[in-house]
Protein backbone atom coordinates (compact mmCIF):
# COMPACT_ATOMS: atom_id res chain seq x y z
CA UNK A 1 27.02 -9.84 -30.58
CA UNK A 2 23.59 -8.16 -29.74
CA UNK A 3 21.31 -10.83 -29.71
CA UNK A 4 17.45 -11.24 -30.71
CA UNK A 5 15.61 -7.60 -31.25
CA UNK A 6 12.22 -7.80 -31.83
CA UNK A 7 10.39 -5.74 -34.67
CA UNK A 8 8.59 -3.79 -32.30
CA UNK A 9 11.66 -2.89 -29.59
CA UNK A 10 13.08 -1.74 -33.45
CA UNK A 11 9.92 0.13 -34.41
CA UNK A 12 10.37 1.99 -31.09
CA UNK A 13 13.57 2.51 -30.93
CA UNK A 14 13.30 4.06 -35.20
CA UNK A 15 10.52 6.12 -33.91
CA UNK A 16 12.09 7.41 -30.64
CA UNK A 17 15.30 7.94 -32.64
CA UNK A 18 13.28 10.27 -35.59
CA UNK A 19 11.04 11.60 -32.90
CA UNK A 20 13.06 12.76 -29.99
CA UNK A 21 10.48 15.18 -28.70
CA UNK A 22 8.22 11.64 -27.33
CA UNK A 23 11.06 11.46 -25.26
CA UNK A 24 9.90 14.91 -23.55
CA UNK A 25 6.82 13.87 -23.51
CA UNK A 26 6.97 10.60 -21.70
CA UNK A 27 9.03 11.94 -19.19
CA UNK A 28 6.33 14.25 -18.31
CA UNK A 29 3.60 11.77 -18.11
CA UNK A 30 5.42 9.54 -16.21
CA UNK A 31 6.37 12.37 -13.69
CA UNK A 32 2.46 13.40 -13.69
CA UNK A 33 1.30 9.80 -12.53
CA UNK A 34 4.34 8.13 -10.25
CA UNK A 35 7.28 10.44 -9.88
CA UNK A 36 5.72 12.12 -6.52
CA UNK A 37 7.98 13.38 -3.67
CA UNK A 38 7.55 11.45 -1.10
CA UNK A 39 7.05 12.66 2.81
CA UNK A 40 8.94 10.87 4.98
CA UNK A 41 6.32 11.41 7.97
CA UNK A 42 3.47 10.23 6.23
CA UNK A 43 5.49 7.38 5.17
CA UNK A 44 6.27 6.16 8.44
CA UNK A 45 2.37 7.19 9.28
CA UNK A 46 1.46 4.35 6.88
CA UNK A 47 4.01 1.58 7.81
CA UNK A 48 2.51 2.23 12.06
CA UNK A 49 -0.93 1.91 10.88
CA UNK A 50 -0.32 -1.42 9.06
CA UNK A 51 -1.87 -4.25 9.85
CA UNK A 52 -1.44 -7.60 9.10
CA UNK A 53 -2.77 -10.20 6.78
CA UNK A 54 -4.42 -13.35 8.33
CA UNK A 55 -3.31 -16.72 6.80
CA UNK A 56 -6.93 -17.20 5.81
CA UNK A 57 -8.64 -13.98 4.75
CA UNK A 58 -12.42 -14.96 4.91
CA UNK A 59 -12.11 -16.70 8.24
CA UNK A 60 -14.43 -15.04 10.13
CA UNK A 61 -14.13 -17.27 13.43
CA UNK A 62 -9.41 -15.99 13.94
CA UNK A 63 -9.53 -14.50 16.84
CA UNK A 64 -7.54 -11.37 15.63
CA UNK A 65 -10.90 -10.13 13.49
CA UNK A 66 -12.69 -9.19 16.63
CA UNK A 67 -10.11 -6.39 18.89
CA UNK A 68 -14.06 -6.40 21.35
CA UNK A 69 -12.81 -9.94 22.03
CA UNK A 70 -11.31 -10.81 25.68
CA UNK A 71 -10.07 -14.23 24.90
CA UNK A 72 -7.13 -15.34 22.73
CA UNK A 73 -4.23 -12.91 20.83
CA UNK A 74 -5.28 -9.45 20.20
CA UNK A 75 -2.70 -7.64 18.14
CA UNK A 76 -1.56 -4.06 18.40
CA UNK A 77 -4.20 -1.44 17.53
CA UNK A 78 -3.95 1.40 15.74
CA UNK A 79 -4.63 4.05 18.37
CA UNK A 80 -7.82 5.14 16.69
CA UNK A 81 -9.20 1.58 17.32
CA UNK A 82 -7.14 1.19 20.74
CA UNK A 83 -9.14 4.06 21.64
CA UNK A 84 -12.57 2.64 21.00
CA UNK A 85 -11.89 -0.29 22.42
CA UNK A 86 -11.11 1.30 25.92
CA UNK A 87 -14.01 3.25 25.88
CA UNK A 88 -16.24 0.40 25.01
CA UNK A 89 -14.52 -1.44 27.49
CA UNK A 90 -14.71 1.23 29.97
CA UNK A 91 -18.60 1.46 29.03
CA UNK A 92 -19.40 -2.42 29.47
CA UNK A 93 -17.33 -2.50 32.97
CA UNK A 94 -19.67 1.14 34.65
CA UNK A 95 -22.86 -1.09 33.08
């Protein structure tokens, strides 16, 4: 027992069947738009420079928003931003 086909799963699967070049031709679209190699150092690039979601985006007052802020939790910086952050704060404290 097969169970429920629709007509259009059919109509595919007829035209595939008397049309086997679409095959072919899908599986060169498909590896044009999402079958990429992937770099494993870039990768890992990505998942270090994540940062995380607040629980309410358009909260403007969380602390976390502001890394210039001295009170409250300050998460971990990418190093670009940790980096401008000790210089500001390395300006403010020779002013």
């Amino acid at each position: 027992m097969t169970g429920y086909v629709s007509e259009a799963t059919r109509f595919l699967q007829d035209y595939l069947d008397n049309h086997p070049e679409q095959r072919e031709v899908a599986r060169q679209g498909r590896a044009l738009w999402w079958d990429k190699p992937q770099d494993p150092e870039t990768t890992a690039q990505f998942a270090a420079a994540r940062v995380p979601t607040y629980p309410y985006y358009y909260d403007t007052s969380h602390p976390q928003l502001d890394p210039f802020r001295t009170e409250g939790y300050r998460p971990a910086l990418p190093p670009r931003l940790a980096a401008q952050v000790a210089q500001r704060s390395a300006q403010t404290e020779h002013a």
